[in-house]
C-alpha atoms as a PDB file:
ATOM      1  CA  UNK A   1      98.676  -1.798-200.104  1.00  0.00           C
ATOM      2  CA  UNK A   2      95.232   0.076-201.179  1.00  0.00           C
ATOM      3  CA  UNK A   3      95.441   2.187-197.681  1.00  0.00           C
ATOM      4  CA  UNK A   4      92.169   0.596-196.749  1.00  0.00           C
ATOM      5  CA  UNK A   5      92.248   1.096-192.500  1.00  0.00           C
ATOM      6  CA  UNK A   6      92.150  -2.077-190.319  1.00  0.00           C
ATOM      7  CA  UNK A   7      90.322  -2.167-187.401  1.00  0.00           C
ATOM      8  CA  UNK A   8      88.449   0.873-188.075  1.00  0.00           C
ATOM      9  CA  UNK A   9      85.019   1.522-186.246  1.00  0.00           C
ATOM     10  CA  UNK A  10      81.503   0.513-188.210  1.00  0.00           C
ATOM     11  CA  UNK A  11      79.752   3.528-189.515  1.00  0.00           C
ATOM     12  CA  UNK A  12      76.336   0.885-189.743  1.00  0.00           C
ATOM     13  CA  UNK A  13      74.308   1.237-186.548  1.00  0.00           C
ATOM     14  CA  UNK A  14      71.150  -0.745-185.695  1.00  0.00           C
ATOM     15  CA  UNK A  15      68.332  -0.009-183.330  1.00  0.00           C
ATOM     16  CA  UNK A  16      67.501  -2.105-180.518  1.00  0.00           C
ATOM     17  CA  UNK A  17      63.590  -3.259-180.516  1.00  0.00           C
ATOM     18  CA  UNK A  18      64.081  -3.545-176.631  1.00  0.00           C
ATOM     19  CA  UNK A  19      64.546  -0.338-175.727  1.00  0.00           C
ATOM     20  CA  UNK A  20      65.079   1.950-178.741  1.00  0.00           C
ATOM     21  CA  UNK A  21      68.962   2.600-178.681  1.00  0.00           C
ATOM     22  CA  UNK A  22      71.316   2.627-181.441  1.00  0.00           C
ATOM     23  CA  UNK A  23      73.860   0.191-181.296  1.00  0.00           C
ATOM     24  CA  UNK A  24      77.065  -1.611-183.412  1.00  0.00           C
ATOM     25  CA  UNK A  25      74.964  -5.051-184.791  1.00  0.00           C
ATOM     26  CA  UNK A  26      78.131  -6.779-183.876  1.00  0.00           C
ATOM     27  CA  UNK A  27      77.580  -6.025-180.230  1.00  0.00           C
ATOM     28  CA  UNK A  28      74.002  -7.301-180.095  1.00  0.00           C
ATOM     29  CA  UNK A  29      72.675  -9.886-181.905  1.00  0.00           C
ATOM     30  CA  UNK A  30      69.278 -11.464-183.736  1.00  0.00           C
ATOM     31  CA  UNK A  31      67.259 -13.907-181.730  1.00  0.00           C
ATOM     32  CA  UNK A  32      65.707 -16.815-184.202  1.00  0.00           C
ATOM     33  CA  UNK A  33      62.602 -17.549-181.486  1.00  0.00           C
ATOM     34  CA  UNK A  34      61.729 -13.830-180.899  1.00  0.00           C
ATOM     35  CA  UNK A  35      62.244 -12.404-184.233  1.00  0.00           C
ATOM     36  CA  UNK A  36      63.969  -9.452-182.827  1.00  0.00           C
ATOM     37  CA  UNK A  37      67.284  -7.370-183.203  1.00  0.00           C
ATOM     38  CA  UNK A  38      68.933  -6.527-179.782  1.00  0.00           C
ATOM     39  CA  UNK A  39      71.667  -4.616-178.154  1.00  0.00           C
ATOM     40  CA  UNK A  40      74.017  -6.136-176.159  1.00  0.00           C
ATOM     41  CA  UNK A  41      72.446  -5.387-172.685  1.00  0.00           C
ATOM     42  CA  UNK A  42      68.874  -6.576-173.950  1.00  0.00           C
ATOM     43  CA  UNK A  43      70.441  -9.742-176.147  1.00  0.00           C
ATOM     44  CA  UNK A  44      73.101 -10.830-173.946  1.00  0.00           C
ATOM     45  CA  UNK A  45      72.453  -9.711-169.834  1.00  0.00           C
ATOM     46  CA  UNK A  46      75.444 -10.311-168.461  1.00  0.00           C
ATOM     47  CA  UNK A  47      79.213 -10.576-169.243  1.00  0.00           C
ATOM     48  CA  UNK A  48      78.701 -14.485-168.009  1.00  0.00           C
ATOM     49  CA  UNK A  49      75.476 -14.837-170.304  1.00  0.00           C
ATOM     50  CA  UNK A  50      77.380 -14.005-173.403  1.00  0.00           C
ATOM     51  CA  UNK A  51      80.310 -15.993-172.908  1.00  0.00           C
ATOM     52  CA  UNK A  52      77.742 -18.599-172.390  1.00  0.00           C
ATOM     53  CA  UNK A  53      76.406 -17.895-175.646  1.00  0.00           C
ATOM     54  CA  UNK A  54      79.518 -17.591-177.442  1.00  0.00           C
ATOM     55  CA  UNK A  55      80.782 -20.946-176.310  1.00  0.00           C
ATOM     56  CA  UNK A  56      77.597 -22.933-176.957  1.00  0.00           C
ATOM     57  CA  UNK A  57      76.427 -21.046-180.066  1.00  0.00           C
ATOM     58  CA  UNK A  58      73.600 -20.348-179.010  1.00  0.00           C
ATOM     59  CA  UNK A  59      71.349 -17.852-181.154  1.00  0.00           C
ATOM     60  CA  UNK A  60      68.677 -16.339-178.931  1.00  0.00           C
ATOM     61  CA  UNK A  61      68.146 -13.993-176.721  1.00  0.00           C
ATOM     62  CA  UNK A  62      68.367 -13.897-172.764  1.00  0.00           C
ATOM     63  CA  UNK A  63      64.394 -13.381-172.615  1.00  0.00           C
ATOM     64  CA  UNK A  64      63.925 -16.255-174.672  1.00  0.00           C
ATOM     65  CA  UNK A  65      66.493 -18.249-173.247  1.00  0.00           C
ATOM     66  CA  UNK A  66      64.966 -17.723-169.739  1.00  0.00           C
ATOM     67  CA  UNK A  67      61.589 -18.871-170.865  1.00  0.00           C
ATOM     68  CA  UNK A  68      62.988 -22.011-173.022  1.00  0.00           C
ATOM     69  CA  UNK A  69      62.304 -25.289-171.151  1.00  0.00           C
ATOM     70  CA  UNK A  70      65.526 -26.791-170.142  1.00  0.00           C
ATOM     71  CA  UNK A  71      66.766 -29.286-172.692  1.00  0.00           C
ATOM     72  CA  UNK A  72      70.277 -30.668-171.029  1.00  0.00           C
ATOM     73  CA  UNK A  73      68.563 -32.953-168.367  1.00  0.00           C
ATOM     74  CA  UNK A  74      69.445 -30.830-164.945  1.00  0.00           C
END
């Protein structure tokens, strides 16, 4: 074994173009419609809005999201 840690914090920090904080990229996430690189509060919303992400893969952010006409018939 090299000694390489596991699980070990990123020192690589992004800013969010939302509101200006730093933040782990691998909290937030990069909208495709918006062009821009988000925490999680500003990418995500809620707890329930990113597990809704997660499970339908979706790749944009909660502003877009809310403003995207609503393609699954309901």
């Amino acid at each position: 074994m090299l000694g390489v840690p596991l699980l070990q914090r990123s020192d690589v920090v992004a800013q969010c173009d939302a509101c200006g904080a730093m933040f782990d990229p691998g909290a937030g996430g990069y909208c495709q419609v918006c062009s821009r690189l988000l925490c999680e509060r500003h990418y995500h919303g809620s707890r329930w809005d990113k597990l809704w992400r997660v499970l339908t893969g979706r790749t944009i952010c909660r502003t877009c999201a809310r403003h995207a006409p609503a393609s699954h018939g309901g």
